[in-house]
C-alpha atoms as a PDB file:
ATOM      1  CA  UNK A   1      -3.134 -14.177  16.664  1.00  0.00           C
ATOM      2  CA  UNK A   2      -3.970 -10.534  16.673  1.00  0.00           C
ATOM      3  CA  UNK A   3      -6.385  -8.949  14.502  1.00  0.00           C
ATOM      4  CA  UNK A   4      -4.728  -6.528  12.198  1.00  0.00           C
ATOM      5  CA  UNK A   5      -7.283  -5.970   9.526  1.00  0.00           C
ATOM      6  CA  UNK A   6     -11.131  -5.407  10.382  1.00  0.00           C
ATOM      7  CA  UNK A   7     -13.088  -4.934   7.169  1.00  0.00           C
ATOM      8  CA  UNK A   8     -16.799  -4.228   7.812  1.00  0.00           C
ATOM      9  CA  UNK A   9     -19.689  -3.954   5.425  1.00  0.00           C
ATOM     10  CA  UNK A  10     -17.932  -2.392   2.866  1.00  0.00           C
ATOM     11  CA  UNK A  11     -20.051  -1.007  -0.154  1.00  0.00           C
ATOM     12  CA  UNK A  12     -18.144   0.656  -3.098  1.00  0.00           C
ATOM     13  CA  UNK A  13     -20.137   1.401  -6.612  1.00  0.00           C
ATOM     14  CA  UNK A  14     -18.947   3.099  -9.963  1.00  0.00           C
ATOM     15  CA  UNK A  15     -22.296   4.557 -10.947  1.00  0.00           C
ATOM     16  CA  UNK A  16     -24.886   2.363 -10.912  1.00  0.00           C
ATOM     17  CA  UNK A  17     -22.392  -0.677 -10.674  1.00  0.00           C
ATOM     18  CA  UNK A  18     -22.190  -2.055  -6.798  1.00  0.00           C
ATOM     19  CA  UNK A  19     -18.903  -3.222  -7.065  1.00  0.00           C
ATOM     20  CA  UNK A  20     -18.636  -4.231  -3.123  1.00  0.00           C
ATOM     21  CA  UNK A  21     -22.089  -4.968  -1.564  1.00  0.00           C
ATOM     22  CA  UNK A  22     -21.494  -5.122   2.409  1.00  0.00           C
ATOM     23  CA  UNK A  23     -18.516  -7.273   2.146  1.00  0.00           C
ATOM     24  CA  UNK A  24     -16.530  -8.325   5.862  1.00  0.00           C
ATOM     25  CA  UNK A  25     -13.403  -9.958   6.488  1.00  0.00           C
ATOM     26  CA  UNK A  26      -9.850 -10.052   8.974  1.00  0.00           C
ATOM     27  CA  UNK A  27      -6.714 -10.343   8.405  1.00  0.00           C
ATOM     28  CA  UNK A  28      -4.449 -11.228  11.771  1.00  0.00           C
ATOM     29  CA  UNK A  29      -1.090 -10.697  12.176  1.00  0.00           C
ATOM     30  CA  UNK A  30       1.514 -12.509  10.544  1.00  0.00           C
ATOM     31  CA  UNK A  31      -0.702 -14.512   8.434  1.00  0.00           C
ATOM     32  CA  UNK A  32      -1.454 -14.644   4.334  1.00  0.00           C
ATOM     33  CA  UNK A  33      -5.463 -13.931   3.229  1.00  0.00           C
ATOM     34  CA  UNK A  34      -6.266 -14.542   0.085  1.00  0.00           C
ATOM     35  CA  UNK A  35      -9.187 -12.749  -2.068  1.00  0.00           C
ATOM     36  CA  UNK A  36     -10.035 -15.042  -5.280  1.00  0.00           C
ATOM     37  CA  UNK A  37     -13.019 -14.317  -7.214  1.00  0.00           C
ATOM     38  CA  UNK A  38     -13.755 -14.325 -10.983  1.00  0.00           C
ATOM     39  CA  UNK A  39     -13.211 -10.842 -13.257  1.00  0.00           C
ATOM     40  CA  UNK A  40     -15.143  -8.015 -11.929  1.00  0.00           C
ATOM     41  CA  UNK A  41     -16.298  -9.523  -8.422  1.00  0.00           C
ATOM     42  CA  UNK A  42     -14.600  -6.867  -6.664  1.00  0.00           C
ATOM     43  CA  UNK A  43     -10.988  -7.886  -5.788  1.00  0.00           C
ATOM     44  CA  UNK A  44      -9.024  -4.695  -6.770  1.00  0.00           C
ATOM     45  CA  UNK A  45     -11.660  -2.802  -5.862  1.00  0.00           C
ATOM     46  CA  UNK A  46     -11.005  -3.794  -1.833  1.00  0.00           C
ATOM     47  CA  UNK A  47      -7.406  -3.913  -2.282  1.00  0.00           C
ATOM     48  CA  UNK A  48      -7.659  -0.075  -3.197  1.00  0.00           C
ATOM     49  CA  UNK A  49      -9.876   0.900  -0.541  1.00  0.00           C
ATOM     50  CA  UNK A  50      -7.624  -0.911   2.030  1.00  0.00           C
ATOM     51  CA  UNK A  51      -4.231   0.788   0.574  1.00  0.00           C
ATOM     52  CA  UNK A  52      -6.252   3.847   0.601  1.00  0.00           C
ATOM     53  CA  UNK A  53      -6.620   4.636  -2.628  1.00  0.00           C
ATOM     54  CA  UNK A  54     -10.247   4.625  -3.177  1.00  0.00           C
ATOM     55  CA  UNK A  55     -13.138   5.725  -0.401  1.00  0.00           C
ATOM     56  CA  UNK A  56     -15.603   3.322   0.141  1.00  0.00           C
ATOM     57  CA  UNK A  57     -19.393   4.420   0.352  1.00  0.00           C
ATOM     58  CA  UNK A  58     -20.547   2.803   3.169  1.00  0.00           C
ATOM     59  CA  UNK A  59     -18.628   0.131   6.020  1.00  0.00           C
ATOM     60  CA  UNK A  60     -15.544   0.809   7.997  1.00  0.00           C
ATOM     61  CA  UNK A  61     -11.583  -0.659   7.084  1.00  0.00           C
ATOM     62  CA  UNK A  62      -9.370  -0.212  10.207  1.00  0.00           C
ATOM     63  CA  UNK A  63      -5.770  -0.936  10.312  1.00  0.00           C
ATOM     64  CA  UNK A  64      -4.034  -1.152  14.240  1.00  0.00           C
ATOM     65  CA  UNK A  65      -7.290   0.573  14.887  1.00  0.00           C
ATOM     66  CA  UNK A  66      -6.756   3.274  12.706  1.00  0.00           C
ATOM     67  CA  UNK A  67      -9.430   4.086  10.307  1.00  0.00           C
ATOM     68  CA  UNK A  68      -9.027   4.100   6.342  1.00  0.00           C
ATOM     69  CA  UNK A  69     -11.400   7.651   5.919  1.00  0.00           C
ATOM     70  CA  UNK A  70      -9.837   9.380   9.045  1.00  0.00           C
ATOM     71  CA  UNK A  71      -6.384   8.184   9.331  1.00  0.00           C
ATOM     72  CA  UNK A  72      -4.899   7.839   5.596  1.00  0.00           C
ATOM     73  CA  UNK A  73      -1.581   9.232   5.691  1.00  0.00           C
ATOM     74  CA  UNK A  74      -0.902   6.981   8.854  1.00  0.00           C
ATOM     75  CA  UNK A  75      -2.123   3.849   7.305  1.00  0.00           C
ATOM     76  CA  UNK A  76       0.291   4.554   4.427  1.00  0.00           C
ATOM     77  CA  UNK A  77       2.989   4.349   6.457  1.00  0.00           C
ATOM     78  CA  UNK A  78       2.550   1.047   7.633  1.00  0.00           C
ATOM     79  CA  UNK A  79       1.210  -0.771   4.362  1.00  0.00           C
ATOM     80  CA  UNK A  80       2.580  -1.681   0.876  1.00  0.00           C
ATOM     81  CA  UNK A  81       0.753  -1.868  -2.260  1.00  0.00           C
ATOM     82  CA  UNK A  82       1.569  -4.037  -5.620  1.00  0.00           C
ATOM     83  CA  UNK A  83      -0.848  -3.763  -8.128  1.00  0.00           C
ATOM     84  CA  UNK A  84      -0.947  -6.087 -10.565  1.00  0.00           C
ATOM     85  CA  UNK A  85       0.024  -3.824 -13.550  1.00  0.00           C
ATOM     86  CA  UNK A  86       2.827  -2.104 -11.141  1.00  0.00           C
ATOM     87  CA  UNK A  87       6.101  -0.200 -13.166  1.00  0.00           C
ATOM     88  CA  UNK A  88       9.994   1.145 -12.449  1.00  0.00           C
ATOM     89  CA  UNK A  89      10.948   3.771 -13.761  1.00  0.00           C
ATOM     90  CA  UNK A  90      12.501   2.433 -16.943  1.00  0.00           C
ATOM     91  CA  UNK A  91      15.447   4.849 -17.169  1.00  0.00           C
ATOM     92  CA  UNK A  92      16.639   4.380 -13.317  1.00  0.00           C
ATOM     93  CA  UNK A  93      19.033   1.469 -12.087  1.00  0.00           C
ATOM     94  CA  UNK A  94      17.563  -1.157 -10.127  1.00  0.00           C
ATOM     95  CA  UNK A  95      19.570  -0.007  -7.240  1.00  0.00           C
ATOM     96  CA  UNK A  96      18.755   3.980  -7.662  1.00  0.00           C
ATOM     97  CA  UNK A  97      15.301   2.622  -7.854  1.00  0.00           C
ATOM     98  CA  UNK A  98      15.675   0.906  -4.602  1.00  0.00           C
ATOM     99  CA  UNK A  99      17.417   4.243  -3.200  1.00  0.00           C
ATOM    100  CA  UNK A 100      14.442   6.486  -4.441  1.00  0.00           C
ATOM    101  CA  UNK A 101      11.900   4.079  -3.071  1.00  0.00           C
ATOM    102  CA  UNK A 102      13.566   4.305   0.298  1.00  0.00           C
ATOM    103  CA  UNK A 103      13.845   7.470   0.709  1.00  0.00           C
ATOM    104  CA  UNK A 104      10.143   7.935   0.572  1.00  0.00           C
ATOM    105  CA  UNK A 105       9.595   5.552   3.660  1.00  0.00           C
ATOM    106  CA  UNK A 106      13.289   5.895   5.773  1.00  0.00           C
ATOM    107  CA  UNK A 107      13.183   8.025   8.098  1.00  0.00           C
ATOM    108  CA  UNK A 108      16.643   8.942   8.614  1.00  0.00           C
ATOM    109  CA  UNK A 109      20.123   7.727   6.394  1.00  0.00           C
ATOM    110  CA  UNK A 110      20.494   5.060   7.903  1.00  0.00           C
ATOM    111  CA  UNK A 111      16.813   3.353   7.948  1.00  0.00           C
ATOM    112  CA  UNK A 112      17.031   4.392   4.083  1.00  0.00           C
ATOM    113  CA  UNK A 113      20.599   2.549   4.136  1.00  0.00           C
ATOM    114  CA  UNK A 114      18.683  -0.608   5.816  1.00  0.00           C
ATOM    115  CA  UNK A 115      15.405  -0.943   3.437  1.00  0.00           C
ATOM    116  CA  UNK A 116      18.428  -0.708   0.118  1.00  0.00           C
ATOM    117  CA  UNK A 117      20.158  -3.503   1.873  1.00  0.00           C
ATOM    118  CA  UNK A 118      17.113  -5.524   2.286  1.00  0.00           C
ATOM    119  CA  UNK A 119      15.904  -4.498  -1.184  1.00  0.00           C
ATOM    120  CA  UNK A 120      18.975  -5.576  -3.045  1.00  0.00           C
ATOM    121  CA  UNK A 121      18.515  -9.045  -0.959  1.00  0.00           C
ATOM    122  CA  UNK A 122      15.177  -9.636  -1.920  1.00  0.00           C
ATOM    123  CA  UNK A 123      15.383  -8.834  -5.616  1.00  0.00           C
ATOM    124  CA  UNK A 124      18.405 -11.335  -6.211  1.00  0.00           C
ATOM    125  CA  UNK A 125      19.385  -9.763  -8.828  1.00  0.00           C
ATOM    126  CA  UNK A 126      23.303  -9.059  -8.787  1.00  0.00           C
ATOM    127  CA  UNK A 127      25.221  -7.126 -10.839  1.00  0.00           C
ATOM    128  CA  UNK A 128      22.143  -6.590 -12.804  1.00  0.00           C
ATOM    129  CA  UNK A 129      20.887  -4.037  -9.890  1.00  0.00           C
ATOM    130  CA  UNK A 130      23.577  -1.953 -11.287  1.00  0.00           C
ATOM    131  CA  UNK A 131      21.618  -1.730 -15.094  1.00  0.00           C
ATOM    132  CA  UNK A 132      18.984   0.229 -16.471  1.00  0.00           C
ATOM    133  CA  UNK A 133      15.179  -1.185 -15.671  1.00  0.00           C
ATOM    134  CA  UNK A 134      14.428  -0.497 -18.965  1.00  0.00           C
ATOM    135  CA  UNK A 135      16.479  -3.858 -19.691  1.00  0.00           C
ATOM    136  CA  UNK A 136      15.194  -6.463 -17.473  1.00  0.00           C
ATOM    137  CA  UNK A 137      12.862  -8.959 -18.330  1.00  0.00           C
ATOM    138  CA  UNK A 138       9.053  -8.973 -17.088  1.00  0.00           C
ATOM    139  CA  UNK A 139      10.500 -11.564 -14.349  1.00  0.00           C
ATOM    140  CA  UNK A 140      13.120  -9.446 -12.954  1.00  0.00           C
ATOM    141  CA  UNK A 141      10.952  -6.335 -12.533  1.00  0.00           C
ATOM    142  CA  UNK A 142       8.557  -7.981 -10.769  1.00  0.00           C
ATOM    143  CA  UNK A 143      10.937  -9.157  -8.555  1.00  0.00           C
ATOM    144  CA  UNK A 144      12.438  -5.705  -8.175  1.00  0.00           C
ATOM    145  CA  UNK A 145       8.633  -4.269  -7.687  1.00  0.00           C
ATOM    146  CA  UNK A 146       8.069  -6.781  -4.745  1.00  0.00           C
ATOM    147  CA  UNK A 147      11.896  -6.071  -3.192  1.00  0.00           C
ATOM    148  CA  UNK A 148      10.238  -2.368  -2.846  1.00  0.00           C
ATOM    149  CA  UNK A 149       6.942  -3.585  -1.193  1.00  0.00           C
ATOM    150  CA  UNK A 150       8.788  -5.957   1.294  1.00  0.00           C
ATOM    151  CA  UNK A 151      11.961  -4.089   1.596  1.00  0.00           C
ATOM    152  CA  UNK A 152      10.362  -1.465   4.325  1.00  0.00           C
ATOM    153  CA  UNK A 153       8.673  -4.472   5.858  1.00  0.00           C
ATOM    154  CA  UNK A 154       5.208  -3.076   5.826  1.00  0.00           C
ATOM    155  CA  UNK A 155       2.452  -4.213   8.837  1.00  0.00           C
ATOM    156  CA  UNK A 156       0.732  -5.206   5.781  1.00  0.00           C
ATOM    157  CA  UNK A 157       1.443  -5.822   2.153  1.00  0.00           C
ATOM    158  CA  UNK A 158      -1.026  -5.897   0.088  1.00  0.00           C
ATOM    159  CA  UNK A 159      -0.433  -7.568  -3.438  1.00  0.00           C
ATOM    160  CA  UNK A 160      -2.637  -7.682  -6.157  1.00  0.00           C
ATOM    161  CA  UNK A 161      -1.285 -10.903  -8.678  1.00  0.00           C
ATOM    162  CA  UNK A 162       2.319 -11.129  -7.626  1.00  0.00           C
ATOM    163  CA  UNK A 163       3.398 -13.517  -9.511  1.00  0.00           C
ATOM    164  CA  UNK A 164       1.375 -12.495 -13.072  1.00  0.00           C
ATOM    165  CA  UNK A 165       2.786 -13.028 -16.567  1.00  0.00           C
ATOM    166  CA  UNK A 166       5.841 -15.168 -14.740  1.00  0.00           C
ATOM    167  CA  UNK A 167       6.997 -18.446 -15.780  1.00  0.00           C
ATOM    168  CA  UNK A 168       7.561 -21.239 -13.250  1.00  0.00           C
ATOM    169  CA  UNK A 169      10.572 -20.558 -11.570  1.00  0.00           C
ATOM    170  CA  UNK A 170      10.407 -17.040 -11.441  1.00  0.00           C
ATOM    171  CA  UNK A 171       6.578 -17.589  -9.785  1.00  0.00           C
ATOM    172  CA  UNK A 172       8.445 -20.210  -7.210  1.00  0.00           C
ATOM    173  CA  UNK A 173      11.155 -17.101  -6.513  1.00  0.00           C
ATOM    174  CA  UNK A 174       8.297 -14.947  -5.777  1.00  0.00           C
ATOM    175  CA  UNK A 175       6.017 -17.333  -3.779  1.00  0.00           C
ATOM    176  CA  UNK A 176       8.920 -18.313  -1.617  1.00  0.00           C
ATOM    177  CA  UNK A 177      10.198 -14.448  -1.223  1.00  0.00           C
ATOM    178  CA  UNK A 178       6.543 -13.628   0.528  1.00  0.00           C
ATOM    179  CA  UNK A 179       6.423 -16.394   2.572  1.00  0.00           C
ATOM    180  CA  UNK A 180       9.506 -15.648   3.828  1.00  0.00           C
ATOM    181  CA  UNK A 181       8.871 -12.454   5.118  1.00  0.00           C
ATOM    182  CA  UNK A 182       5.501 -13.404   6.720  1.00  0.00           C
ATOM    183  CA  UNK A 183       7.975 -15.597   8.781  1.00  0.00           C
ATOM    184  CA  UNK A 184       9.378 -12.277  10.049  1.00  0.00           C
ATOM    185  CA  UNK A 185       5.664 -10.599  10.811  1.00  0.00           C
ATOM    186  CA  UNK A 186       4.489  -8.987   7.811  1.00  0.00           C
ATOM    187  CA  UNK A 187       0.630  -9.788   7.018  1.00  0.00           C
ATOM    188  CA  UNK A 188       0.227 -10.272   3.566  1.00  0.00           C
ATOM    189  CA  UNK A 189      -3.706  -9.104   1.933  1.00  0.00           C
ATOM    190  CA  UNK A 190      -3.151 -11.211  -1.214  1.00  0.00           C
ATOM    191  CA  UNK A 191      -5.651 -11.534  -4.608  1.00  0.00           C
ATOM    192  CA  UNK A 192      -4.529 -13.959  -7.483  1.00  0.00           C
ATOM    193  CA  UNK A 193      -6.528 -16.450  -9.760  1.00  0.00           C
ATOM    194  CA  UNK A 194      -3.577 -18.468  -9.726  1.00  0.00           C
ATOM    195  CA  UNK A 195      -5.553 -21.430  -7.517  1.00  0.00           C
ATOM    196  CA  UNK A 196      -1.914 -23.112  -7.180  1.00  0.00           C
ATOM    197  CA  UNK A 197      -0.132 -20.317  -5.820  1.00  0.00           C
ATOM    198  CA  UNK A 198      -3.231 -19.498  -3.232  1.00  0.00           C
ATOM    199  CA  UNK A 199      -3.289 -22.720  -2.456  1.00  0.00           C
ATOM    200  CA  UNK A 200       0.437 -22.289  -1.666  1.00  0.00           C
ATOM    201  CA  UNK A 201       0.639 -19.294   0.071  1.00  0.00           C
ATOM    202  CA  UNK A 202      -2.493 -18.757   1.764  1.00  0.00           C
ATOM    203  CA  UNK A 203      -3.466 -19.174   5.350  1.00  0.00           C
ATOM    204  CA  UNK A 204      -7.382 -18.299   4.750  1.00  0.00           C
ATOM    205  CA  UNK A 205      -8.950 -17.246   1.892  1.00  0.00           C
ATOM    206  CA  UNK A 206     -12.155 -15.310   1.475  1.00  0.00           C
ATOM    207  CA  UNK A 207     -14.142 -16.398  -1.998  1.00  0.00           C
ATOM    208  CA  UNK A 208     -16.306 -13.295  -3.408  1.00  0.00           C
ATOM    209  CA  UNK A 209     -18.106 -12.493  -6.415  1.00  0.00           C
ATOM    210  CA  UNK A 210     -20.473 -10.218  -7.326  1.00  0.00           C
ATOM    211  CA  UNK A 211     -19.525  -8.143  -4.660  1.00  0.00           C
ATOM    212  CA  UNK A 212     -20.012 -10.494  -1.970  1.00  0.00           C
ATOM    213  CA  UNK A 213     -17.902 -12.798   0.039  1.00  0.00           C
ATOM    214  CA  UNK A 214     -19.203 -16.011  -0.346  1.00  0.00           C
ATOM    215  CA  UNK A 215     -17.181 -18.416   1.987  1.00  0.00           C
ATOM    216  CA  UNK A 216     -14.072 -17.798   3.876  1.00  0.00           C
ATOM    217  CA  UNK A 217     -11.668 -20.716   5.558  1.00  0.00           C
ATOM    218  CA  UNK A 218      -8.859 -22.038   5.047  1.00  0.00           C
ATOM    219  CA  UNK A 219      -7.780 -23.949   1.966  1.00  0.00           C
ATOM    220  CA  UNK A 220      -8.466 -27.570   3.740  1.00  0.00           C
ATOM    221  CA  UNK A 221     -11.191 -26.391   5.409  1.00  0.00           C
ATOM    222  CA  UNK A 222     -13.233 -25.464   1.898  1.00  0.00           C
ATOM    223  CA  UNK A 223     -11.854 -28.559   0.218  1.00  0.00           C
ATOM    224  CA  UNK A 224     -13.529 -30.668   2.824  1.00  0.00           C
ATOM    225  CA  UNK A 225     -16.639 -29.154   3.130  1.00  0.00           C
ATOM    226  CA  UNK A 226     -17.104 -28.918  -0.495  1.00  0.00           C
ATOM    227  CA  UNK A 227     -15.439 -32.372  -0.842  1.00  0.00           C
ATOM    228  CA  UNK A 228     -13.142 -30.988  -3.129  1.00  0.00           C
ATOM    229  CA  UNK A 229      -9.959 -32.124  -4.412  1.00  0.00           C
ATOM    230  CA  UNK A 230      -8.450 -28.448  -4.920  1.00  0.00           C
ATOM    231  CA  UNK A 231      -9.086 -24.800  -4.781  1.00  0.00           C
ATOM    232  CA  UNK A 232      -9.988 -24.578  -8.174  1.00  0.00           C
ATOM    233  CA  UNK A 233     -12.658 -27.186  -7.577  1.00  0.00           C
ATOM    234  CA  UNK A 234     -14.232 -25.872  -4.750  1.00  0.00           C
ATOM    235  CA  UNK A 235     -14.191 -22.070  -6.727  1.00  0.00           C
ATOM    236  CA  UNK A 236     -15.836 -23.537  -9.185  1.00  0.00           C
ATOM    237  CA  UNK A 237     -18.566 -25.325  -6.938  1.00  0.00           C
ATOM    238  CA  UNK A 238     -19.364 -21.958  -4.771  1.00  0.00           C
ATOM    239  CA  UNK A 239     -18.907 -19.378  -7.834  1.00  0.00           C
ATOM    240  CA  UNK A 240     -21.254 -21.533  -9.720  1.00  0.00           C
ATOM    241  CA  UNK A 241     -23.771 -22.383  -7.507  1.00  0.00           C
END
């Protein structure tokens, strides 16, 4: 598969805080990588720099070979960010928020027409598109939030804790919704400390704290070399070591 994502020796501090300290990875096409780490190792702080966002100090992030620093506005146009404390706009629709959204990506009527469509499909929600955000419950806005991130189908999407603060079925919605469209070629640059869900979704996933990346494989590859039963095992073997 083709390399879509180069990340190389990425440094980012706040201060005197290194936040990233020379920190590599890939992400290829049409695949999910995962970033799990404990609080503060640096997460958020790459998915920023990669949705362009935040600068890094020092390293390179190229997307289709165009660079983060030189080439921002054209990197925007082909990625989607969801942070983890994403809003709507409480006093919109769901479905003018899905019309505003698209209008800030569609290039003409009918491409706007086309990301609504998918939108609406993607959110599941019915006749409750038609009511104020304002009114839905944390479960349903999420699911709106990730409708606008997927609707445009981004080259990469880049979600920071999809699934936080849902209950079980509404996390199963929203694994099963991303999957779904990496089927259809979106990458996916995901960070969650849901071990279950990575486990779920991921293709490779990239361990990192303290600002560095400690191991990187996929999820049986780390539970067999740390003869590990789960994710959550093996994180805590290589975080704690």
């Amino acid at each position: 598969m083709e390399t879509i994502l180069k990340v190389k020796n990425l440094w980012k501090s706040y201060g005197k805080i290194n936040a990233l300290k020379g920190i590599d990875f890939e992400v290829r096409e049409g695949e999910i990588f995962a970033l799990i780490g404990p609080n503060g190792a640096g997460k958020t702080t790459t998915l920023r720099i990669v949705a362009t966002l935040l600068s890094p100090d020092k390293g390179t992030v190229e997307l289709m070979g165009y660079n983060v620093r030189k080439d921002s506005d054209k990197i925007r146009e082909m990625i989607s960010y969801l942070p983890e404390e994403a809003g709507a706009y409480k006093n919109l629709t769901g479905i003018d928020y899905l019309k505003f959204m698209a209008n800030f990506y569609a290039r003409d009527d009918k491409e706007a027409e086309e990301f609504i469509k998918r939108g609406e499909e993607i959110a599941d929600l019915g006749e409750r598109l038609k009511d104020k955000v304002g009114t839905y419950s944390k479960g349903m806005v999420r699911k709106l939030l990730l409708a606008r991130a997927l609707m445009i189908k981004p080259t990469l999407a880049i979600l920071d804790e999809p699934t936080s603060g849902l209950d079980v079925i509404n996390s199963l919605e929203v694994r099963e919704i991303i999957k779904s469209f990496v089927k259809e070629g979106v990458s996916v640059l995901l960070s969650s400390h849901n071990m279950l869900e990575i486990e779920f979704l991921s293709d490779r996933v990239s361990i990192i704290d303290n600002g560095r990346i400690l191991e990187t494989g996929t999820p049986q590859e780390l539970k067999s070399k740390y003869s590990s039963r789960n994710l959550e095992e093996v994180f805590r073997r290589i975080v704690a070591q």
